[in-house]
PDB file of N, CA and C in Angstrom:
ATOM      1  N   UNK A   1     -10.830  12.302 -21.780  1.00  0.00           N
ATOM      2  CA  UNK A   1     -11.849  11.955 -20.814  1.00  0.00           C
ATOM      3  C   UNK A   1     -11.213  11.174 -19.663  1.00  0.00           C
ATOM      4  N   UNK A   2     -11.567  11.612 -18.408  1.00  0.00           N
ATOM      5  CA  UNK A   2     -10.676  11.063 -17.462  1.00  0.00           C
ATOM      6  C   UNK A   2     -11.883   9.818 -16.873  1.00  0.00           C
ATOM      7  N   UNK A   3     -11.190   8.489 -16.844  1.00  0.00           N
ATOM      8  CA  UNK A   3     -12.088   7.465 -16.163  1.00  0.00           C
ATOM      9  C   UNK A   3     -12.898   7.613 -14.681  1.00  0.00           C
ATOM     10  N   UNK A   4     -13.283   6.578 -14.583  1.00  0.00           N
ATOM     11  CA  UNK A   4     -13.957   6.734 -12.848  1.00  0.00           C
ATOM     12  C   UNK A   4     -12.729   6.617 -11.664  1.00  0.00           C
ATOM     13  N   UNK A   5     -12.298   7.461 -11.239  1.00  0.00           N
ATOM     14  CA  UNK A   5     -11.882   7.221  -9.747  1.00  0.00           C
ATOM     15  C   UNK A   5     -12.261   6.345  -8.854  1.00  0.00           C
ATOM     16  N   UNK A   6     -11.157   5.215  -7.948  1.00  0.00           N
ATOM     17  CA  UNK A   6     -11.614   4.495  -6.984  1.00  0.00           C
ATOM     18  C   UNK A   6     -10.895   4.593  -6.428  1.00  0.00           C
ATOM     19  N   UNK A   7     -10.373   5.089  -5.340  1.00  0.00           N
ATOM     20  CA  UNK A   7      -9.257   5.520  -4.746  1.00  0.00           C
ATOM     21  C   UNK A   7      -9.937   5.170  -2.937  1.00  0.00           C
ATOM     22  N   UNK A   8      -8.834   5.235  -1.998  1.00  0.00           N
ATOM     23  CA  UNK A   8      -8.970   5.311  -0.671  1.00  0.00           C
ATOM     24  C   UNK A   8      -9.671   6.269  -0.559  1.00  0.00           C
ATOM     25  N   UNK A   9      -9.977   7.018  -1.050  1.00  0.00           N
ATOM     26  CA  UNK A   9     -10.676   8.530  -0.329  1.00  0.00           C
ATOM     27  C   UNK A   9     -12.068   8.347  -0.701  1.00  0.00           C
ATOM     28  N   UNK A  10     -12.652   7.472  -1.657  1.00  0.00           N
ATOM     29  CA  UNK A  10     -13.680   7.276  -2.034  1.00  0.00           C
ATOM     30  C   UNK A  10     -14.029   6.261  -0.831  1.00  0.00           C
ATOM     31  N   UNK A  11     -12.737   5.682  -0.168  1.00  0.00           N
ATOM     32  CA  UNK A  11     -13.893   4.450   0.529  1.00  0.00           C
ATOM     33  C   UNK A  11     -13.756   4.519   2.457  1.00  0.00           C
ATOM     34  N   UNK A  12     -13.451   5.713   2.181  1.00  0.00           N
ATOM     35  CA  UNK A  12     -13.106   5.938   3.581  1.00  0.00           C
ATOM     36  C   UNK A  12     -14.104   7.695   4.317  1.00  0.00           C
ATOM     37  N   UNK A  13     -14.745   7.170   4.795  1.00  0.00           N
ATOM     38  CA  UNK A  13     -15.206   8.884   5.172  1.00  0.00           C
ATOM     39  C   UNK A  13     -14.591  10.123   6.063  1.00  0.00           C
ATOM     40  N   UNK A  14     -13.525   9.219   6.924  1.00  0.00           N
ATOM     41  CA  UNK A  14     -12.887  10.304   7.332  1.00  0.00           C
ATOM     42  C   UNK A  14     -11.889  10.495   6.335  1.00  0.00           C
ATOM     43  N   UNK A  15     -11.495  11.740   6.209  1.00  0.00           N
ATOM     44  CA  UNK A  15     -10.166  12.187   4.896  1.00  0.00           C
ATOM     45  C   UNK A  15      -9.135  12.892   5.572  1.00  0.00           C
ATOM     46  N   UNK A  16      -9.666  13.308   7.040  1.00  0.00           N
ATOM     47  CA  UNK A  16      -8.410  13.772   7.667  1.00  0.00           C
ATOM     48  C   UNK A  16      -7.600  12.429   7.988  1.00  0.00           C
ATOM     49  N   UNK A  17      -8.082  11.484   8.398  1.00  0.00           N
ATOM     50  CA  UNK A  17      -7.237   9.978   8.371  1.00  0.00           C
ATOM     51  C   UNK A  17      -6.448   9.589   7.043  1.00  0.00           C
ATOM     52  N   UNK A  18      -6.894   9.900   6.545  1.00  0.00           N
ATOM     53  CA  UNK A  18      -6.314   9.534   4.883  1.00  0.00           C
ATOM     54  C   UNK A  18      -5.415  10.830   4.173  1.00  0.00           C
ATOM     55  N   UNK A  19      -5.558  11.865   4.904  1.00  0.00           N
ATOM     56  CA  UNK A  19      -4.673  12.739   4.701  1.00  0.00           C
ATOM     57  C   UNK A  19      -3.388  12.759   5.536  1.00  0.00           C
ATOM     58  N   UNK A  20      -3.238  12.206   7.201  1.00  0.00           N
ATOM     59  CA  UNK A  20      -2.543  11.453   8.138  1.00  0.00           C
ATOM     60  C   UNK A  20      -1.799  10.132   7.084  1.00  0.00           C
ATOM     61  N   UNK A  21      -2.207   9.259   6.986  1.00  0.00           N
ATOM     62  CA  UNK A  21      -1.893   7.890   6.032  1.00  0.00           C
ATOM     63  C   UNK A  21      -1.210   8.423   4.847  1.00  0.00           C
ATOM     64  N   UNK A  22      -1.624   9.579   3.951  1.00  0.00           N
ATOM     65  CA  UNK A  22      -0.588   9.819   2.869  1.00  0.00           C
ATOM     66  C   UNK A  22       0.806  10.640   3.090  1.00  0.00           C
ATOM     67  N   UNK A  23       0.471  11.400   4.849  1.00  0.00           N
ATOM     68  CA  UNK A  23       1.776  11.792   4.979  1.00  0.00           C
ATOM     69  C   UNK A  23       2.828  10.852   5.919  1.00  0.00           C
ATOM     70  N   UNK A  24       2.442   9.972   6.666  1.00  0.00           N
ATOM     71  CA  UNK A  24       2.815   8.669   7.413  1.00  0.00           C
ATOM     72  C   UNK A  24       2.097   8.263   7.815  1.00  0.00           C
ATOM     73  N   UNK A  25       2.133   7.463   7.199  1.00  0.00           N
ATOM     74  CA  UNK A  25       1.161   5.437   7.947  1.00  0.00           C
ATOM     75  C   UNK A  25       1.563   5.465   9.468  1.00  0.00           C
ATOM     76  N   UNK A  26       2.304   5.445   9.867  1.00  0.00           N
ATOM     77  CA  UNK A  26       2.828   4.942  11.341  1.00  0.00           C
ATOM     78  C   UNK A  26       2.451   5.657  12.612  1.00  0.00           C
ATOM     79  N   UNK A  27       2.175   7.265  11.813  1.00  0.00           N
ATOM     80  CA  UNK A  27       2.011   8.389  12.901  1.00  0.00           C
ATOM     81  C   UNK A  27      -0.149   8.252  12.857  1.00  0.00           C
ATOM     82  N   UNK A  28      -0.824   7.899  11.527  1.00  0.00           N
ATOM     83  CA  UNK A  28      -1.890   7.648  11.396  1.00  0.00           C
ATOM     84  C   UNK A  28      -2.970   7.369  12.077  1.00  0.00           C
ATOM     85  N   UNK A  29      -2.983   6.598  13.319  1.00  0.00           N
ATOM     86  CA  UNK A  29      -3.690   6.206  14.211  1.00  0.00           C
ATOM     87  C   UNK A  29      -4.294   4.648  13.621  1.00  0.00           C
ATOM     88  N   UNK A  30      -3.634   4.205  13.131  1.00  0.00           N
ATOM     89  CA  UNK A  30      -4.220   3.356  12.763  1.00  0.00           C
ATOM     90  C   UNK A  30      -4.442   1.599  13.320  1.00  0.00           C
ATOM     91  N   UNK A  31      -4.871   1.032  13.306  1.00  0.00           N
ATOM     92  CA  UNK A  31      -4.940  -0.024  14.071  1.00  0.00           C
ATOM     93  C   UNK A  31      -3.615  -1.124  13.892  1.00  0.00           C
ATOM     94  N   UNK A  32      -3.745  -2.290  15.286  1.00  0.00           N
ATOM     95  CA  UNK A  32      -1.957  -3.138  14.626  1.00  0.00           C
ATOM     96  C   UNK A  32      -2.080  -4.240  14.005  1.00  0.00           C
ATOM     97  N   UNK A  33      -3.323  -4.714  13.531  1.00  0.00           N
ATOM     98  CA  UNK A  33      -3.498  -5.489  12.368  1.00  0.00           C
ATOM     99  C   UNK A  33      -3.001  -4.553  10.658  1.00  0.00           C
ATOM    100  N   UNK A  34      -3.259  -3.540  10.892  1.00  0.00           N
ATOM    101  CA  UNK A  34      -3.105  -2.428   9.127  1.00  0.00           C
ATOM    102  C   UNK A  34      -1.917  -2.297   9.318  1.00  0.00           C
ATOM    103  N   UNK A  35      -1.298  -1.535  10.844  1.00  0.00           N
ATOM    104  CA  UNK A  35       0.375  -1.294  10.816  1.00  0.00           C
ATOM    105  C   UNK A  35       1.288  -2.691  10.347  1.00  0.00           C
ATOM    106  N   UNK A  36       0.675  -3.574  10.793  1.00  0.00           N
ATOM    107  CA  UNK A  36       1.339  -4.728  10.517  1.00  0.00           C
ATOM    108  C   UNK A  36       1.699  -5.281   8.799  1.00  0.00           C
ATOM    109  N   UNK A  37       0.368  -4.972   8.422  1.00  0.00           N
ATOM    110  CA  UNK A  37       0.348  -5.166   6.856  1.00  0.00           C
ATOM    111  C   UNK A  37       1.363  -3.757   6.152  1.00  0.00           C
ATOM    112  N   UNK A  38       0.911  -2.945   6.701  1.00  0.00           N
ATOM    113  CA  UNK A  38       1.259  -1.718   6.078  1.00  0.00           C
ATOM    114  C   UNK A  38       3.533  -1.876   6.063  1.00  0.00           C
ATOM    115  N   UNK A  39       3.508  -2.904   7.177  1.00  0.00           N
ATOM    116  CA  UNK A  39       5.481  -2.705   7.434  1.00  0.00           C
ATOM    117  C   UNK A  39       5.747  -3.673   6.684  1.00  0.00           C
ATOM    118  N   UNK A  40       4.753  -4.845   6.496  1.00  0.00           N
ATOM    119  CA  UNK A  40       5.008  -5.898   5.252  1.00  0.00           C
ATOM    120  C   UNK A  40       5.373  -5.415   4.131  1.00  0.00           C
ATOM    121  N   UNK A  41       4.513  -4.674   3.430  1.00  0.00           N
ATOM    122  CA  UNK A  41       4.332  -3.949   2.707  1.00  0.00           C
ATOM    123  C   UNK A  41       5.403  -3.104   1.414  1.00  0.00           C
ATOM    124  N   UNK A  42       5.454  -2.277   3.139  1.00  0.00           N
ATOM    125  CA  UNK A  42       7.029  -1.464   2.720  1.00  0.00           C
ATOM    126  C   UNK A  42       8.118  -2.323   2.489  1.00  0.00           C
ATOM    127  N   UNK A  43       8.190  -3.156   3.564  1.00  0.00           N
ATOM    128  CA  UNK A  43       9.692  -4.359   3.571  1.00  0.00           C
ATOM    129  C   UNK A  43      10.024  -4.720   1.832  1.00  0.00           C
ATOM    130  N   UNK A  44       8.176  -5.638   2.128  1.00  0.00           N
ATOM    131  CA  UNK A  44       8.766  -6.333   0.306  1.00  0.00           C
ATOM    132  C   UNK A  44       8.430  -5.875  -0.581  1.00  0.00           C
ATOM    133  N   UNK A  45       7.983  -4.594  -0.896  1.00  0.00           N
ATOM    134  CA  UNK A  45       8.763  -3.133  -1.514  1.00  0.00           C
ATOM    135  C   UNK A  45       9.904  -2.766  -1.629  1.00  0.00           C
ATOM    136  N   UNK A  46      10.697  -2.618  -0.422  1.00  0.00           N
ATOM    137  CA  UNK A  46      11.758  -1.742  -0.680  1.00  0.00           C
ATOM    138  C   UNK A  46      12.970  -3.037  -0.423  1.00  0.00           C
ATOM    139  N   UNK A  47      12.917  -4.327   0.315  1.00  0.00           N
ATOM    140  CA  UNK A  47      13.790  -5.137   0.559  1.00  0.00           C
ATOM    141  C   UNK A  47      13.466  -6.314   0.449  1.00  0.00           C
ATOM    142  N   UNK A  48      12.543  -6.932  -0.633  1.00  0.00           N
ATOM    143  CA  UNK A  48      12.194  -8.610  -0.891  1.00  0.00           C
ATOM    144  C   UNK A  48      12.970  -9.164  -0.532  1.00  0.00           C
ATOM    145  N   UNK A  49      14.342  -9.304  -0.482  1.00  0.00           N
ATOM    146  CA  UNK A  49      15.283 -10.113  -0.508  1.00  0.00           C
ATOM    147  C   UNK A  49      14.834 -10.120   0.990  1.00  0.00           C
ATOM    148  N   UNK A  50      15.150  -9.212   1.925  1.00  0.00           N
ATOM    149  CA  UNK A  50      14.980  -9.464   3.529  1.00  0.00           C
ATOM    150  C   UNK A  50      13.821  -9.679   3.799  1.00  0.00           C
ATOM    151  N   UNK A  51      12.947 -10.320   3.438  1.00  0.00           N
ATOM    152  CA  UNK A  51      11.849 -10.643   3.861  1.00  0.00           C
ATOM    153  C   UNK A  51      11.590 -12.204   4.298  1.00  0.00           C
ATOM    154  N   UNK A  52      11.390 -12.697   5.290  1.00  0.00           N
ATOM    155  CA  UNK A  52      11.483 -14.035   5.288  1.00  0.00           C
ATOM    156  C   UNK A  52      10.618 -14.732   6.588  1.00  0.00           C
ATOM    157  N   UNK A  53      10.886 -15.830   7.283  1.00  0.00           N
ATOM    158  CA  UNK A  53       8.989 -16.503   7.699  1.00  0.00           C
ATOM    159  C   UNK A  53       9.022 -15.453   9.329  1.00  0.00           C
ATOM    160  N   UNK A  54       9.641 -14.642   9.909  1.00  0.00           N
ATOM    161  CA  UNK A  54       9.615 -13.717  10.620  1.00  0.00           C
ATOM    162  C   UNK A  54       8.680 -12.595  10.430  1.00  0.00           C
ATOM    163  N   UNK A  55       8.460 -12.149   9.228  1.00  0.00           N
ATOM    164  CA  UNK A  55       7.877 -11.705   8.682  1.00  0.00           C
ATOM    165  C   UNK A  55       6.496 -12.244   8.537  1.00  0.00           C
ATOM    166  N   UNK A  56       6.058 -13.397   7.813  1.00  0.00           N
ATOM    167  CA  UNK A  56       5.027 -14.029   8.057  1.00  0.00           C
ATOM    168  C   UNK A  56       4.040 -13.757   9.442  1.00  0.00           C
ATOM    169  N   UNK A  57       5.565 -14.544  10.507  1.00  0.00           N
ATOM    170  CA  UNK A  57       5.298 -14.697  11.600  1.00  0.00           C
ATOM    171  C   UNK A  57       4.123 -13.343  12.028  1.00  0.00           C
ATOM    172  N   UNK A  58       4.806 -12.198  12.160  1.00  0.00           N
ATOM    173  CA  UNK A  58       4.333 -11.190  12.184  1.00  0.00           C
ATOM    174  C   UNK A  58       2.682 -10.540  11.904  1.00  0.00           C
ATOM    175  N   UNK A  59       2.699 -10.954  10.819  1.00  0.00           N
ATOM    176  CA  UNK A  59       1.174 -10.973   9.965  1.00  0.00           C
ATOM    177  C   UNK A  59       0.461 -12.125  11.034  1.00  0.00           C
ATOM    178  N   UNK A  60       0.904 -12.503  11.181  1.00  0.00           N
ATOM    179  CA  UNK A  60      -0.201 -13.967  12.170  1.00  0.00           C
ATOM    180  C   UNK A  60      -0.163 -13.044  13.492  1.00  0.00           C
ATOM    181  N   UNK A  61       0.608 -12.705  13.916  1.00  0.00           N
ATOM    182  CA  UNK A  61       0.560 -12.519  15.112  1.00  0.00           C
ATOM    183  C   UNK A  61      -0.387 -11.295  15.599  1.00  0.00           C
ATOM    184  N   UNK A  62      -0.532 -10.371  14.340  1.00  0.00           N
ATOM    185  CA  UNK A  62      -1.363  -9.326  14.105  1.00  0.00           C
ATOM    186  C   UNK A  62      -2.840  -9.646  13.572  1.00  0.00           C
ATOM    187  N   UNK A  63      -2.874 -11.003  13.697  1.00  0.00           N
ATOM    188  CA  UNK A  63      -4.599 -11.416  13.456  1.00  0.00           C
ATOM    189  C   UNK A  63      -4.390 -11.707  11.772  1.00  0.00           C
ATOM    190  N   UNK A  64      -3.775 -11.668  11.347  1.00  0.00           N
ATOM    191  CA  UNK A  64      -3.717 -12.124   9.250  1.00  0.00           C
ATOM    192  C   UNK A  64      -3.788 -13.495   9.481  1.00  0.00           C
ATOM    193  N   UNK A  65      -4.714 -13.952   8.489  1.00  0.00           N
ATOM    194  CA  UNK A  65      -4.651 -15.571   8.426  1.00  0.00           C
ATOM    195  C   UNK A  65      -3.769 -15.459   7.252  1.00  0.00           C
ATOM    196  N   UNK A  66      -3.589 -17.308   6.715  1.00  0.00           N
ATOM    197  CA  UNK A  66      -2.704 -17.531   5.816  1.00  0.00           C
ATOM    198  C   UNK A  66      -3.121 -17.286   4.156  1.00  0.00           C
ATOM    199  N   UNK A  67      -4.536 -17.235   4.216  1.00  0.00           N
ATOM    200  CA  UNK A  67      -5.166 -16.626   2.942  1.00  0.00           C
ATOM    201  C   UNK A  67      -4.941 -15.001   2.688  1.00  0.00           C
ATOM    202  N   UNK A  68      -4.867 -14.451   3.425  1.00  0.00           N
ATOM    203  CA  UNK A  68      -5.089 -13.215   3.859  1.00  0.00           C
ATOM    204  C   UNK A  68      -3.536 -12.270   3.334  1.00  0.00           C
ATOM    205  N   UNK A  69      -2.871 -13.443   3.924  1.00  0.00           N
ATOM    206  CA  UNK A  69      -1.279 -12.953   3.725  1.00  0.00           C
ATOM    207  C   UNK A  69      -1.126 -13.184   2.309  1.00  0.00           C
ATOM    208  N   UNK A  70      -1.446 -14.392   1.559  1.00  0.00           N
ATOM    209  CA  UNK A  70      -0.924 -14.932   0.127  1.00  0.00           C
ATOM    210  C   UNK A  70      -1.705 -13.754  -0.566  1.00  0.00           C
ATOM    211  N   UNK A  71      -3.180 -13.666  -0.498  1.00  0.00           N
ATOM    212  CA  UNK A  71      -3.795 -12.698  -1.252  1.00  0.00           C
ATOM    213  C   UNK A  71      -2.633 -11.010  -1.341  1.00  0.00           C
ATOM    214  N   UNK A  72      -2.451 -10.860  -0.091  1.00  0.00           N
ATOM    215  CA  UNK A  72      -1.784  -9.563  -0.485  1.00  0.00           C
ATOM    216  C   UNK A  72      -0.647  -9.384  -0.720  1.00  0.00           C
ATOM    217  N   UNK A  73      -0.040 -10.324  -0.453  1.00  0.00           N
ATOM    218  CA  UNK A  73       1.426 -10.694  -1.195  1.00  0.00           C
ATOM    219  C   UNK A  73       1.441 -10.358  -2.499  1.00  0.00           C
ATOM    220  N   UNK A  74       0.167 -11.103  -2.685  1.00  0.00           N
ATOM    221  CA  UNK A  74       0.177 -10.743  -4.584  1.00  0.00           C
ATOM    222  C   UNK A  74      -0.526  -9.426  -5.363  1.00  0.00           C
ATOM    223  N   UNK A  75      -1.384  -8.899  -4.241  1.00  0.00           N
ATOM    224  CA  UNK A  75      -0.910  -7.350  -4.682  1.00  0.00           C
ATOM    225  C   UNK A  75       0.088  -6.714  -4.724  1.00  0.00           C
ATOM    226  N   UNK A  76       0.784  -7.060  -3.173  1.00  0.00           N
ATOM    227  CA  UNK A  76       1.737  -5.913  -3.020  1.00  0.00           C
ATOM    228  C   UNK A  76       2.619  -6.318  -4.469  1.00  0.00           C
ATOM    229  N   UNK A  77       3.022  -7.114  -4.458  1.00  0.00           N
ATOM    230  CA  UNK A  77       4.198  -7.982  -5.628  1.00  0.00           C
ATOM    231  C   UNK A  77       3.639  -7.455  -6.879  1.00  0.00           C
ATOM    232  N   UNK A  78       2.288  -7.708  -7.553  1.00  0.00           N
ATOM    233  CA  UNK A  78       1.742  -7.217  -8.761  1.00  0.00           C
ATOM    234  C   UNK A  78       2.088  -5.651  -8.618  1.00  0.00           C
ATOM    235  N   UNK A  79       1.492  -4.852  -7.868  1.00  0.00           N
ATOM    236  CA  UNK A  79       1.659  -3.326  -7.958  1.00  0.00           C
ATOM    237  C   UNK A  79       2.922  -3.221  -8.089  1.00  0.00           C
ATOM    238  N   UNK A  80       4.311  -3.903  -6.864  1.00  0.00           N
ATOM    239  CA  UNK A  80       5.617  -3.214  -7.573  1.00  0.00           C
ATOM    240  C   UNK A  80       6.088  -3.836  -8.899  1.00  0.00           C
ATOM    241  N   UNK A  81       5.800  -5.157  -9.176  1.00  0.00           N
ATOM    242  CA  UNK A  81       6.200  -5.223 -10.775  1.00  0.00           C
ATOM    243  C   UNK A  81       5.033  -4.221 -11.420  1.00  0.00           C
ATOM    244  N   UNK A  82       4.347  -4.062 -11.806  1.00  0.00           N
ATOM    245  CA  UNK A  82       3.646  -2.807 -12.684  1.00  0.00           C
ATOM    246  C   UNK A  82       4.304  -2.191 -12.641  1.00  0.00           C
ATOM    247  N   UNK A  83       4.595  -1.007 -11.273  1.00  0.00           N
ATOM    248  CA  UNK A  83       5.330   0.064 -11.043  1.00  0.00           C
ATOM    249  C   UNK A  83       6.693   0.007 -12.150  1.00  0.00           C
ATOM    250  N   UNK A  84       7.298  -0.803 -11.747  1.00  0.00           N
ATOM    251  CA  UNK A  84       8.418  -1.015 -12.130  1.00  0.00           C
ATOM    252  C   UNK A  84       8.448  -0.903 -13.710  1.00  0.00           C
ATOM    253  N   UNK A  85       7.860  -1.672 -14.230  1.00  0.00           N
ATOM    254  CA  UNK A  85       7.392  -1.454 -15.815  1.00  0.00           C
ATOM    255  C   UNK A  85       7.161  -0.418 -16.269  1.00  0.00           C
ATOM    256  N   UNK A  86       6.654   0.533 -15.512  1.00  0.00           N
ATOM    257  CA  UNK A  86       6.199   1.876 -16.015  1.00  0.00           C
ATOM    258  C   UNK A  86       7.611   2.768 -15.693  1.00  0.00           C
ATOM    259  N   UNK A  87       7.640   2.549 -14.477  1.00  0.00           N
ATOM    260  CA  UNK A  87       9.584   3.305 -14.522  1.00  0.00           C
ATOM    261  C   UNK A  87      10.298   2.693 -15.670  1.00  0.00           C
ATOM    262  N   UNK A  88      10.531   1.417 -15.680  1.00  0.00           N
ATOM    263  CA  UNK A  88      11.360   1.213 -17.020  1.00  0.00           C
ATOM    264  C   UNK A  88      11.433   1.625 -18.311  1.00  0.00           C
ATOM    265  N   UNK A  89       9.816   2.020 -18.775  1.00  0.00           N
ATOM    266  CA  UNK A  89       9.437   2.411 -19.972  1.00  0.00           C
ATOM    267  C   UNK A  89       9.216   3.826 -19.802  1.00  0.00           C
ATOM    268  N   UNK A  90       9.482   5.064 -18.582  1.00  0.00           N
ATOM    269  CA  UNK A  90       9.446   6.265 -18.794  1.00  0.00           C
ATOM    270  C   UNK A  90       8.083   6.687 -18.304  1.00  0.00           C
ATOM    271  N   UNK A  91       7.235   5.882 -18.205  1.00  0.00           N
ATOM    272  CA  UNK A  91       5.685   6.194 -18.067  1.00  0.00           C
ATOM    273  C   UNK A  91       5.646   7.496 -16.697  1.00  0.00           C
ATOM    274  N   UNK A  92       5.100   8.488 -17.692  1.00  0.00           N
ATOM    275  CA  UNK A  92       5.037   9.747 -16.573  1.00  0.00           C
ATOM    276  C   UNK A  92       3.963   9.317 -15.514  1.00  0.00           C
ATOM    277  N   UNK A  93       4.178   9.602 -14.449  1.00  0.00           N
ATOM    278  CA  UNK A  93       2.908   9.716 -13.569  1.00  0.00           C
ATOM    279  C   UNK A  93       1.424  10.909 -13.948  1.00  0.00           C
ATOM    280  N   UNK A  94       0.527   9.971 -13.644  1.00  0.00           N
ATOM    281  CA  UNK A  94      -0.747  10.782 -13.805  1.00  0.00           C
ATOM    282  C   UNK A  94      -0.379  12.038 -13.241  1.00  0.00           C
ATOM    283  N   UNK A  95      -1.298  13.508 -14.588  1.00  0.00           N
ATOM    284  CA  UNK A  95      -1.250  14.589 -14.016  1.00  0.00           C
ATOM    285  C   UNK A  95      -2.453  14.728 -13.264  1.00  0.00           C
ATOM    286  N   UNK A  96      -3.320  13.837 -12.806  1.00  0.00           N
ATOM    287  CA  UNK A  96      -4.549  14.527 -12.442  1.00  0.00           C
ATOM    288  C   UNK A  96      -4.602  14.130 -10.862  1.00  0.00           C
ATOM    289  N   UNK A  97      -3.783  13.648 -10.455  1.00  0.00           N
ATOM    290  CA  UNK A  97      -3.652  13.612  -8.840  1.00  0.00           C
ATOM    291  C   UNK A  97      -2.249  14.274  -8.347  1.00  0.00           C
ATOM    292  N   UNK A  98      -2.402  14.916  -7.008  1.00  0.00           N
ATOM    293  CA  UNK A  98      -1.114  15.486  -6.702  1.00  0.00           C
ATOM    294  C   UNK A  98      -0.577  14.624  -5.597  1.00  0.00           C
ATOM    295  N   UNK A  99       0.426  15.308  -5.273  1.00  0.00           N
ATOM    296  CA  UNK A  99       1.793  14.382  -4.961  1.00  0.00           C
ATOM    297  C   UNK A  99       1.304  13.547  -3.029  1.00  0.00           C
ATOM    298  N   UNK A 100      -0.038  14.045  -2.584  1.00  0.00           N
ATOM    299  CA  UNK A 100      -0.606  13.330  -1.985  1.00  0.00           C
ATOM    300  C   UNK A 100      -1.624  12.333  -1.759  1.00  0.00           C
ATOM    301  N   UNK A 101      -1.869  12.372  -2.900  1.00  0.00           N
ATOM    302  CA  UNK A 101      -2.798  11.476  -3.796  1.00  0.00           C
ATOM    303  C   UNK A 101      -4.242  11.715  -3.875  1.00  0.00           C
ATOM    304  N   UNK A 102      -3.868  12.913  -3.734  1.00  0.00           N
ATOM    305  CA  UNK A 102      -5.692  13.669  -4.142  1.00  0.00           C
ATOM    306  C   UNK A 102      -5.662  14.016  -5.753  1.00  0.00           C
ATOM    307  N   UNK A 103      -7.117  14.177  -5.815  1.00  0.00           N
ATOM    308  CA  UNK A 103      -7.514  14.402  -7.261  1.00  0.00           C
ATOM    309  C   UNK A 103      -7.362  15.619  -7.561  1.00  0.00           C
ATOM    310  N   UNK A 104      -6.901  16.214  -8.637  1.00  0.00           N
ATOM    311  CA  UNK A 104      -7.213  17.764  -9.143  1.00  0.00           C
ATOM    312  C   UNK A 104      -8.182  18.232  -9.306  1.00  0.00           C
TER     313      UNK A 104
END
């Protein structure tokens, strides 16, 4: 039995935007408060170590307050440790979404 879906596509009504966003964020149209979060994002994803109050800076300068930033820090940070756990332990990716993150 497959659970309830809550996904971006559920909370967004355009899906051609969200079909834009799953193939690049940057080309997306998207506003420079989200681009801003969205390069955070990636950074302390793919380079924590290089991440530092420039970065911050950034998020402020794009309208993020300082709640705003800590809150998603600790998503972004929770989702890649999860991730990571599940790579470590082999955990296949769900078969019921495809490789753009739509549902089957």
């Amino acid at each position: 039995m497959q659970a309830h879906l809550h996904d971006l596509r559920s909370e967004v009504e355009d899906q051609e935007l969200v079909d834009r966003f799953a193939r690049d964020w940057r080309m997306a149209g998207l506003d420079r408060p989200t681009k801003a979060l969205l390069a955070y994002t990636e950074k302390l994803t793919e380079d924590p170590g290089g991440c530092g109050p420039e970065d911050i800076a950034a998020l402020r300068t794009a309208g993020w307050d300082d709640r705003a930033i800590h809150d998603a820090t600790q998503v972004i940070s929770y989702f890649n440790y999860i991730n990571r756990i599940a790579d470590g332990l082999g955990v296949e990716p769900e078969d019921w979404i495809d490789p753009e993150g739509r549902v089957l």
